[in-house]
Protein backbone atom coordinates (compact mmCIF):
# COMPACT_ATOMS: atom_id res chain seq x y z
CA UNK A 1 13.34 -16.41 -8.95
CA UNK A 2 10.27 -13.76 -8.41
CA UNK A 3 9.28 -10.95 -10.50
CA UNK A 4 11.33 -8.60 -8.16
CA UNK A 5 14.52 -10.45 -9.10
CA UNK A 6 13.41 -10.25 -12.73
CA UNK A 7 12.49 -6.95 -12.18
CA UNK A 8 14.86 -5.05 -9.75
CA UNK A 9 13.59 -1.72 -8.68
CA UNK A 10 16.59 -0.29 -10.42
CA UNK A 11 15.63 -1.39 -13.43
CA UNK A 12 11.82 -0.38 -13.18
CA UNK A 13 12.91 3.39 -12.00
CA UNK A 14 15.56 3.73 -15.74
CA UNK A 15 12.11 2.37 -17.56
CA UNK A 16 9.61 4.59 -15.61
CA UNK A 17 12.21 7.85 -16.52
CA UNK A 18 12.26 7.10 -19.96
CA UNK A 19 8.23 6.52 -20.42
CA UNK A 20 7.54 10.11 -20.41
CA UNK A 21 9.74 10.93 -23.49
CA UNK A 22 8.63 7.68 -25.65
CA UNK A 23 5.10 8.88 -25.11
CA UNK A 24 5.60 12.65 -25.89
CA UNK A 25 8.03 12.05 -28.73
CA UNK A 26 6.10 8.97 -30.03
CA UNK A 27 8.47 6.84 -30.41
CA UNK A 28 9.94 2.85 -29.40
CA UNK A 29 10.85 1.91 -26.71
CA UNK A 30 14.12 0.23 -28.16
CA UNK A 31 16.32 1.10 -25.01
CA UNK A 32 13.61 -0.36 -22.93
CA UNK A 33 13.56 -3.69 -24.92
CA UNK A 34 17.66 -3.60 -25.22
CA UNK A 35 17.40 -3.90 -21.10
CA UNK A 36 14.62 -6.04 -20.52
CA UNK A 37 16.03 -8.86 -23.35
CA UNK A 38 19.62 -8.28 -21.81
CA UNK A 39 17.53 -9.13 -18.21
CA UNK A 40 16.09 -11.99 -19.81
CA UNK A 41 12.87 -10.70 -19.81
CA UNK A 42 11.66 -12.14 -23.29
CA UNK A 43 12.41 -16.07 -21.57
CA UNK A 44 10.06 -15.81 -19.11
CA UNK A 45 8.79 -18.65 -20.46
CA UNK A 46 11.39 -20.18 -22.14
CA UNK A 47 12.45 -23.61 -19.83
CA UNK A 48 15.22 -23.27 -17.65
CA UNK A 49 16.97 -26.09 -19.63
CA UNK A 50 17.05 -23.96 -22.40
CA UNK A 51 18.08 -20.61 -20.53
CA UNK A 52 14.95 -19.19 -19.62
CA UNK A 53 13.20 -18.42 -16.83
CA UNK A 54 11.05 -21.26 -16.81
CA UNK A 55 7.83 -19.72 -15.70
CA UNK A 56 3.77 -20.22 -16.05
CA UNK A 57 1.21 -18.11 -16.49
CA UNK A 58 0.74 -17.02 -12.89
CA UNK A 59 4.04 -15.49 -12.41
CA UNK A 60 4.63 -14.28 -15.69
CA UNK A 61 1.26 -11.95 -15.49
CA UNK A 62 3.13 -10.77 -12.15
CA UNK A 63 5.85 -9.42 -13.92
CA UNK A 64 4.18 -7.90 -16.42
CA UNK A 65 1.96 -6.47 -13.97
CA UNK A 66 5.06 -5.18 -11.71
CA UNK A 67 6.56 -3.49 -15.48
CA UNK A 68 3.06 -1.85 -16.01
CA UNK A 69 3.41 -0.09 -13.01
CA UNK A 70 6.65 1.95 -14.86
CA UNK A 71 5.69 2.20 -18.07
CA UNK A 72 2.06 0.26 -19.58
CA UNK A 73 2.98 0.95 -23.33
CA UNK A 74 6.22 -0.87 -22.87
CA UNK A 75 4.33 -4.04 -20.90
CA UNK A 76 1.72 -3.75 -23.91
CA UNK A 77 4.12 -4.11 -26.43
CA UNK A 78 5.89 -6.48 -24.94
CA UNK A 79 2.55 -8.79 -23.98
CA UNK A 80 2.32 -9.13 -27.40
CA UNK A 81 5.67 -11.35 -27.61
CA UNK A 82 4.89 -13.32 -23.89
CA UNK A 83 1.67 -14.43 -25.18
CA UNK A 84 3.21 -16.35 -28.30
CA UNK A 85 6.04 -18.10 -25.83
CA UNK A 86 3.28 -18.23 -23.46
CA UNK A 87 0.51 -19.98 -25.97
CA UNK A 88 3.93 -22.30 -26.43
CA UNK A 89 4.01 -23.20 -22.95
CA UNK A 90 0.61 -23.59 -22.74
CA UNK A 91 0.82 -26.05 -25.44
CA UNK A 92 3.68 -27.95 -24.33
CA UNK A 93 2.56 -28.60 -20.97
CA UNK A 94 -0.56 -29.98 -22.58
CA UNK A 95 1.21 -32.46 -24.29
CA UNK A 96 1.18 -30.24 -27.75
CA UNK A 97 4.20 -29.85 -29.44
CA UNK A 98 3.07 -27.49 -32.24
CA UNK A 99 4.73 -24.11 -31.37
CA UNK A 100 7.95 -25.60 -29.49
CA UNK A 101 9.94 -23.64 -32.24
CA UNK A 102 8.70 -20.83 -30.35
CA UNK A 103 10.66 -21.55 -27.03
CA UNK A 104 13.37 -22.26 -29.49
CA UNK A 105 13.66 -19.99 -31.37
CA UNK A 106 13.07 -17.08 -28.17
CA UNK A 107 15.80 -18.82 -26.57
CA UNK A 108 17.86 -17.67 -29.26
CA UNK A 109 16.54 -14.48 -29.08
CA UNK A 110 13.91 -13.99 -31.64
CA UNK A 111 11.19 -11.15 -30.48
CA UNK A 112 7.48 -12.66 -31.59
CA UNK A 113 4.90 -10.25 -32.61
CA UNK A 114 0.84 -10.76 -33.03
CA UNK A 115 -0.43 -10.17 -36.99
CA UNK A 116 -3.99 -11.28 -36.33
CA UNK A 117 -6.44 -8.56 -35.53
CA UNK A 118 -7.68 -6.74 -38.55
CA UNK A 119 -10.43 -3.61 -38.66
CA UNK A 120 -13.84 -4.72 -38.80
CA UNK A 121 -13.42 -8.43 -37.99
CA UNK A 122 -15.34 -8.96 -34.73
CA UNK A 123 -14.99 -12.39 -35.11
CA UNK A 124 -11.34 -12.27 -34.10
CA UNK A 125 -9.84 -15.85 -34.02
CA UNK A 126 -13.08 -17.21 -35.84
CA UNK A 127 -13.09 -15.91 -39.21
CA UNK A 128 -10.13 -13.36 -41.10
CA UNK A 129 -10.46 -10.77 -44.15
CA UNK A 130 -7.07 -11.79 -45.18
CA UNK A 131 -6.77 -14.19 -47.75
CA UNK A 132 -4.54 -17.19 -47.56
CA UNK A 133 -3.79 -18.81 -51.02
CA UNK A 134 -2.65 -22.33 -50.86
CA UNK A 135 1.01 -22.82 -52.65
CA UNK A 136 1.73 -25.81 -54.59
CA UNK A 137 5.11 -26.76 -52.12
CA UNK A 138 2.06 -26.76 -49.17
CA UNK A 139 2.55 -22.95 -48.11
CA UNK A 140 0.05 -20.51 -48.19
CA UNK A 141 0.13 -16.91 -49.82
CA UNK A 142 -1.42 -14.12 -47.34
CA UNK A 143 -2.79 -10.65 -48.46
CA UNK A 144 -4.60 -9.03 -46.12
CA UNK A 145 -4.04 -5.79 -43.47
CA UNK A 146 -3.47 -6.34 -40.01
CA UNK A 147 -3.66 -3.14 -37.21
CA UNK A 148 -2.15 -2.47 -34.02
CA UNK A 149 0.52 -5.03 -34.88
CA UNK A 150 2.60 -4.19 -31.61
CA UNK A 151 6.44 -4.05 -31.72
CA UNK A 152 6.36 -3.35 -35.07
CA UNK A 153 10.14 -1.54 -35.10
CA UNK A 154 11.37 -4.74 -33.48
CA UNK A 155 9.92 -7.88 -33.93
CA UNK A 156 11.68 -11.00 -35.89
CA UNK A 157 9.20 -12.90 -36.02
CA UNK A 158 5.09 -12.25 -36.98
CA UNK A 159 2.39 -14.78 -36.32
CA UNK A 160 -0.52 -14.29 -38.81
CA UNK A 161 -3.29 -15.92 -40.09
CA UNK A 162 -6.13 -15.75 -43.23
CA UNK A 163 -8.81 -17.55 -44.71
CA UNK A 164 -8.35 -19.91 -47.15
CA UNK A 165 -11.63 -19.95 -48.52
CA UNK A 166 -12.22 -23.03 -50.94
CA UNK A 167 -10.75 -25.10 -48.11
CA UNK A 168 -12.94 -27.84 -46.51
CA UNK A 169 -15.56 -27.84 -49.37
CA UNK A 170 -15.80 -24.41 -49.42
CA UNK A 171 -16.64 -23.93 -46.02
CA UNK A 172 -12.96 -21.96 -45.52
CA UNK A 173 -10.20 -22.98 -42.98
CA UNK A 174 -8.48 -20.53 -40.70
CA UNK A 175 -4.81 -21.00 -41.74
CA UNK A 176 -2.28 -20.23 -39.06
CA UNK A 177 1.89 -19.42 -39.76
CA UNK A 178 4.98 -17.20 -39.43
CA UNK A 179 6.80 -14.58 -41.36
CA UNK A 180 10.17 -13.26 -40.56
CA UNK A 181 11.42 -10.02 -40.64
CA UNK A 182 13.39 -10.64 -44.17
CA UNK A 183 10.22 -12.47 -45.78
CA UNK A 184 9.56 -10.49 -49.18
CA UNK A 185 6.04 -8.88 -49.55
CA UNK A 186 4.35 -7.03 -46.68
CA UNK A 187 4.75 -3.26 -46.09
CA UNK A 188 4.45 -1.89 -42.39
CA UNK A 189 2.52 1.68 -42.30
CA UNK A 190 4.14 4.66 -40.10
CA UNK A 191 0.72 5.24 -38.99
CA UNK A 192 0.76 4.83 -35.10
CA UNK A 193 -0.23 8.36 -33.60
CA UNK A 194 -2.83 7.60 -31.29
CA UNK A 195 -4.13 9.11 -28.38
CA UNK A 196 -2.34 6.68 -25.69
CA UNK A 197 0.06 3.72 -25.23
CA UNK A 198 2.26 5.46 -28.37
CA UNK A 199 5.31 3.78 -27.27
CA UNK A 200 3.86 0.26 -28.41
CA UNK A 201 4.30 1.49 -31.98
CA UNK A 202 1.53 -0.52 -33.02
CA UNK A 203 1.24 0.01 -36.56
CA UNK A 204 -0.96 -1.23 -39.61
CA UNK A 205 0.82 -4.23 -41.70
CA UNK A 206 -0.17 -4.78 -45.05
CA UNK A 207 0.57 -8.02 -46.44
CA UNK A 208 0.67 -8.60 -50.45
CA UNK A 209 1.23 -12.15 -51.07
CA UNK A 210 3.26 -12.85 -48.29
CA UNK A 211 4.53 -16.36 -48.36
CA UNK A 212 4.93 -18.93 -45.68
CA UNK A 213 6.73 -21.83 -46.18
CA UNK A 214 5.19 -25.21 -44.67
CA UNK A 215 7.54 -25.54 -42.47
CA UNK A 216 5.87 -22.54 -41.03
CA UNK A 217 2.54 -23.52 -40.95
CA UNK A 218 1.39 -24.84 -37.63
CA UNK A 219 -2.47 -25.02 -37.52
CA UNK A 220 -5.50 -25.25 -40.11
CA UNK A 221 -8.83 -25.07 -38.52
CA UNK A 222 -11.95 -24.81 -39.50
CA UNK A 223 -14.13 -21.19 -39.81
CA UNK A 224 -15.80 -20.34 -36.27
CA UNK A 225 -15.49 -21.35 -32.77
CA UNK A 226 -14.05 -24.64 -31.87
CA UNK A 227 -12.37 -26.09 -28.64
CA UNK A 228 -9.07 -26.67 -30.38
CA UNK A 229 -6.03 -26.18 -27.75
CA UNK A 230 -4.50 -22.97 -30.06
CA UNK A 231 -7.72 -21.29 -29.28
CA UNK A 232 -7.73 -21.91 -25.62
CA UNK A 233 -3.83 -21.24 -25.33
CA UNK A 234 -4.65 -18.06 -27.14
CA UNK A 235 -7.30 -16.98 -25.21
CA UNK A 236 -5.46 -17.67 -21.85
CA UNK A 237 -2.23 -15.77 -22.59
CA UNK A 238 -3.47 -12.42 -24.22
CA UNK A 239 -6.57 -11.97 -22.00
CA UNK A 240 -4.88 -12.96 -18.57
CA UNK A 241 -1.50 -10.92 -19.02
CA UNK A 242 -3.44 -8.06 -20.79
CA UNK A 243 -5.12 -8.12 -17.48
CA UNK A 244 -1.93 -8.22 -15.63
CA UNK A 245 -0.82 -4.99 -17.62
CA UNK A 246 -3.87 -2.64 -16.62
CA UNK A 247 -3.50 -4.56 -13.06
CA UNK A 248 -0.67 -2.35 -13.09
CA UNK A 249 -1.37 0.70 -14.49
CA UNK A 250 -4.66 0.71 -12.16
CA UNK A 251 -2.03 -0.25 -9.05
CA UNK A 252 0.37 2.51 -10.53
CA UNK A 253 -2.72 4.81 -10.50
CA UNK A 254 -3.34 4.67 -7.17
CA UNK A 255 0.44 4.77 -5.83
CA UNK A 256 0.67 8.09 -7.81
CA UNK A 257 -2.68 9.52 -5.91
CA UNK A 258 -1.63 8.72 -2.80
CA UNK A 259 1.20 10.65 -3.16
CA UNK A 260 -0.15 13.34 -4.52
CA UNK A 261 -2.77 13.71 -1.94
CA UNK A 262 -0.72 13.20 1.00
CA UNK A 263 1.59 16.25 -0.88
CA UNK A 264 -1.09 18.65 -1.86
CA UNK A 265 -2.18 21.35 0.79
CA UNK A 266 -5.86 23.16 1.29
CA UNK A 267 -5.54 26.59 1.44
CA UNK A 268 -8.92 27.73 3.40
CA UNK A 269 -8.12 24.50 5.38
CA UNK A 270 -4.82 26.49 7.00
CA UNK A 271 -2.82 23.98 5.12
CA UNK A 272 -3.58 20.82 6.01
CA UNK A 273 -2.68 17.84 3.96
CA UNK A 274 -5.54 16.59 0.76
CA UNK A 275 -4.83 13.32 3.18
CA UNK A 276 -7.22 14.71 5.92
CA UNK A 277 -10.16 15.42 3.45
CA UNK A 278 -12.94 13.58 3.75
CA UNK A 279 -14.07 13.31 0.50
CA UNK A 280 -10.48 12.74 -1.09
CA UNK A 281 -9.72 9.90 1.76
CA UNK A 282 -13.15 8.10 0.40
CA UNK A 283 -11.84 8.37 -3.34
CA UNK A 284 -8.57 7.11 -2.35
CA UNK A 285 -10.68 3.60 -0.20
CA UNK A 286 -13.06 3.47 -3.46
CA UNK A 287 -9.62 3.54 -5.84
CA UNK A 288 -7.76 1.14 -3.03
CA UNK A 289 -11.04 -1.24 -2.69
CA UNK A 290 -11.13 -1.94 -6.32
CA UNK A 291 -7.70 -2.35 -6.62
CA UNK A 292 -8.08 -5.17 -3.87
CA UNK A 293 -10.63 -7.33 -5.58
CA UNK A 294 -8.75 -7.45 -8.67
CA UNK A 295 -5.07 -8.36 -7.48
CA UNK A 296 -6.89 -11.87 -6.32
CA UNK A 297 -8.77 -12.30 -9.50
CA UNK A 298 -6.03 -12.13 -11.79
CA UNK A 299 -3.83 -14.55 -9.92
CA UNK A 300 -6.53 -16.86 -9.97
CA UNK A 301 -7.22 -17.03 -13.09
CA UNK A 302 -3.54 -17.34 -13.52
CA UNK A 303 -3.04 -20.51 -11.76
CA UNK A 304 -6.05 -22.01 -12.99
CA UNK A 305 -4.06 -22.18 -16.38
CA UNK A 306 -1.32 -23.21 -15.20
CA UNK A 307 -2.91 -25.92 -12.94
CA UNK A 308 -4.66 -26.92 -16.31
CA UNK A 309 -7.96 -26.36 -14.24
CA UNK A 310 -11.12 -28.01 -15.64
CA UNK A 311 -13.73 -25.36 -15.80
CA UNK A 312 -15.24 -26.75 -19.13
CA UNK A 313 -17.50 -24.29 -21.11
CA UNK A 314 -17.04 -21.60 -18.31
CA UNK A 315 -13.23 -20.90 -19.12
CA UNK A 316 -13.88 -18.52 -22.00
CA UNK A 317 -16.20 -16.24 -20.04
CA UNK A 318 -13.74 -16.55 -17.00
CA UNK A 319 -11.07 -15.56 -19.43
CA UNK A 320 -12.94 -12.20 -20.90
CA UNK A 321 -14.43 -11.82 -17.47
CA UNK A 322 -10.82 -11.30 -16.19
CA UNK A 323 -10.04 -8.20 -19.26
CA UNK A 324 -12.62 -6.53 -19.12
CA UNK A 325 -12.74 -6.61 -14.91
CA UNK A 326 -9.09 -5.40 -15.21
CA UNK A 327 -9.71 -2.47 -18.05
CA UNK A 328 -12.40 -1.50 -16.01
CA UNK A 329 -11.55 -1.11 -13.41
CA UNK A 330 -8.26 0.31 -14.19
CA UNK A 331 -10.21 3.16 -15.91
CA UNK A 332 -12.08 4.13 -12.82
CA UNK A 333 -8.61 3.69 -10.48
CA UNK A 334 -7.06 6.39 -12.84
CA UNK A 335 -10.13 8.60 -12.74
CA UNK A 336 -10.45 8.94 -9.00
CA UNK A 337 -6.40 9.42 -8.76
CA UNK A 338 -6.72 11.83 -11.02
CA UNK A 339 -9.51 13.39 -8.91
CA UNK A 340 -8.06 13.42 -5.56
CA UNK A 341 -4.92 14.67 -7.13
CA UNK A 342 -6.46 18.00 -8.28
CA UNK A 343 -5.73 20.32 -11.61
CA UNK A 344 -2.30 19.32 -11.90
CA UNK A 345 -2.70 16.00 -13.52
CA UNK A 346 -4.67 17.87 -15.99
CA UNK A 347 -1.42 19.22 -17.82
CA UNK A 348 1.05 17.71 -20.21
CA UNK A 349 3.79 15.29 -18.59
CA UNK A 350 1.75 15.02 -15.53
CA UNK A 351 2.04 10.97 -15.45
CA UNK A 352 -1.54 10.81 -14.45
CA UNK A 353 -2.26 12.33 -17.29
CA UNK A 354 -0.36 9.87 -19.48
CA UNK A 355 -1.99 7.15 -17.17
CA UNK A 356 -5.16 8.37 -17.98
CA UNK A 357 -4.81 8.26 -22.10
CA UNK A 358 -2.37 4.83 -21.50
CA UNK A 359 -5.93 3.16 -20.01
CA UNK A 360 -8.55 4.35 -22.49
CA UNK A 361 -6.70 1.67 -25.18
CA UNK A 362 -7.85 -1.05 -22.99
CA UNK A 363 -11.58 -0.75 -24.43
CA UNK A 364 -10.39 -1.41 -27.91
CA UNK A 365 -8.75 -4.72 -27.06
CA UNK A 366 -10.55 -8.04 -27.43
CA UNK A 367 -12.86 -9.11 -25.91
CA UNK A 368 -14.49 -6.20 -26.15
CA UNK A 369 -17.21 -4.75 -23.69
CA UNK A 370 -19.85 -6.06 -25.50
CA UNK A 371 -18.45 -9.53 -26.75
CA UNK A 372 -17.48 -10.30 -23.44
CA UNK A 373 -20.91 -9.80 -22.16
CA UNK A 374 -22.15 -11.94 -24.94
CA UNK A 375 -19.80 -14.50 -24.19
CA UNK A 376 -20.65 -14.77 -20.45
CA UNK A 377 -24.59 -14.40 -21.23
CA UNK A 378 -24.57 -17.63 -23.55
CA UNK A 379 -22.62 -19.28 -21.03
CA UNK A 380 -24.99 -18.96 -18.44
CA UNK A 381 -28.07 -18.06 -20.23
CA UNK A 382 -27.70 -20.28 -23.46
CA UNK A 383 -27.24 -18.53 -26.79
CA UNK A 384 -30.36 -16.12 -28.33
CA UNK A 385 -33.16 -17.74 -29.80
CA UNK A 386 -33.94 -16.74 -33.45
């Protein structure tokens, strides 16, 4: 099966007309979801054996890429579930049983959501502000806030994590576990009106002594970076099919000033098509170039994964090298379509214009601009000396 049988063309056109009206009305995209899950969408990972698609990494980041290209804040939202099957199947086919329940329980048709990034943590996955309380039944107690907790409307079940701090002679350990949607004490915000992707409803989640069973609790590790598998898994699946999203809202970018230019007339040039400007042909080559270096890095990177590639210490920088090259690059795709498509994409509805407010989000996500560059410098450079 390929992403175009996942994906039928039908399909992507109902999803593409219905973008415009989650973004102006700020609102879910629950028919969107109703489809894709009834498509099996949410199994790309899930084994055959069990009903799924049975996929890696390579062709799931196609697919996500190939739904980007009708409607990014859906893929976004959506990314956020495929990673958690995803770090699953990472997992698995490492010999790593942790997070099978995941596979499991998405089989069955449980949505995952990510509660891990919280506001002014830049160490992401290496420290948390959210406390974790160790229960005397070997569960842990979590209050804390966590923000743009995609899928928030729909999801069943929310990984999270905090730091129980007297852990590991009071050093802390990062505790790791899931909520469900009928677990008593968190609160989710109706705060999500933001300047782009509003159909991911990504809202703030306040937890107040949220408790997860031990059952529940699939990794303790300690504060800072460490080469345990989770990480990695982690790692791999958000910033490789993040990647794959703005892949396609960069390749959707393009497709959309193409058209546009080919359609669009010059008045003092007696008519002729935008398509026989000079300058607007070389925007459209600079937008198509870029494009065209990027398809073959993501894929790459993909397979790697899956091919459990051994690229040691450099995998980390390869994996934020891939975001941020996608973001990026994405960003300047949807500035020069926007440019050789004239005033028009300047108004309200124009999907350009939605395009262009959909890829501004992409500098918020981690790795950030300036942690990635860290990352890769200390890779190749060695860390700063104090």
């Amino acid at each position: 099966m390929t992403p175009e049988d996942v994906l039928p063309d039908s399909l992507l056109e109902r999803i593409r007309g219905r973008a415009a009206g989650y973004d102006r009305n700020n609102t879910f995209f629950h028919e969107d979801l109703a489809e894709l899950a009834a498509a099996g969408y949410l199994k790309l990972f899930v084994p055959a054996s069990d009903g799924g698609m049975g996929f890696g990494l390579e062709t799931a980041a196609q697919c996500q890429r190939r739904l980007a290209t009708a409607a990014p804040a859906t893929a976004l939202a959506v990314n956020m579930h495929l990673v958690w099957t995803g770090v699953a199947h990472v997992l698995k086919s490492r010999g790593d049983s942790s997070l099978e329940f995941v596979l499991r329980e998405a089989a069955g048709g449980e949505v995952f959501a990510f509660g891990n990034s919280e506001a002014g943590n830049d160490a992401v996955l290496f420290d948390s502000r959210t406390e974790a309380v160790p229960l005397p039944d070997g569960g842990y107690a979590f209050t804390g806030t966590k923000i743009f907790t995609s899928l928030s409307p729909a999801w069943t079940r929310l990984g999270i994590f905090g730091k129980d701090a007297k852990a590991r002679d009071s050093d802390g350990e990062l505790v790791h576990g899931f909520i469900t949607r009928e677990t008593a004490g968190y609160r989710i915000l109706d705060d999500w009106d933001t300047l782009g992707m509003r159909a991911s409803q990504s809202a703030t989640t306040v937890l107040e002594g949220v408790e997860v069973p031990a059952e529940r609790i699939f990794r303790k590790l300690p504060v800072g970076p460490n080469p345990d598998p989770l990480i990695f898994a982690i790692f791999a699946c958000f910033e490789t099919l993040l990647a794959a999203v703005y892949t396609g809202l960069g390749e959707r970018a393009l497709a959309v000033g193409v058209e546009t230019a080919i359609r669009r007339t010059s008045f003092k040039n007696g008519g002729r098509s935008y398509a026989q400007d000079p300058d607007i042909r070389w925007k459209v080559a600079e937008a198509a170039m870029a494009m065209d270096s990027l398809y073959p890095h993501l894929t790459t990177v993909a397979a790697d994964v899956d091919a459990q590639a051994d690229h040691g210490a450099q995998w980390l920088p390869k994996l934020v090298g891939l975001k941020v090259n996608a973001t990026e690059t994405a960003r300047r795709v949807v500035d020069l379509a926007i440019r050789v498509s004239g005033g028009s994409s300047y108004f309200r509805g124009s999907e350009l214009e939605r395009l262009y407010r959909d890829v501004l989000a992409g500098m918020f996500h981690p790795s950030d601009d300036e942690s990635a560059h860290n990352t890769v410098a200390n890779a190749w450079l060695g860390p700063l000396v104090n």
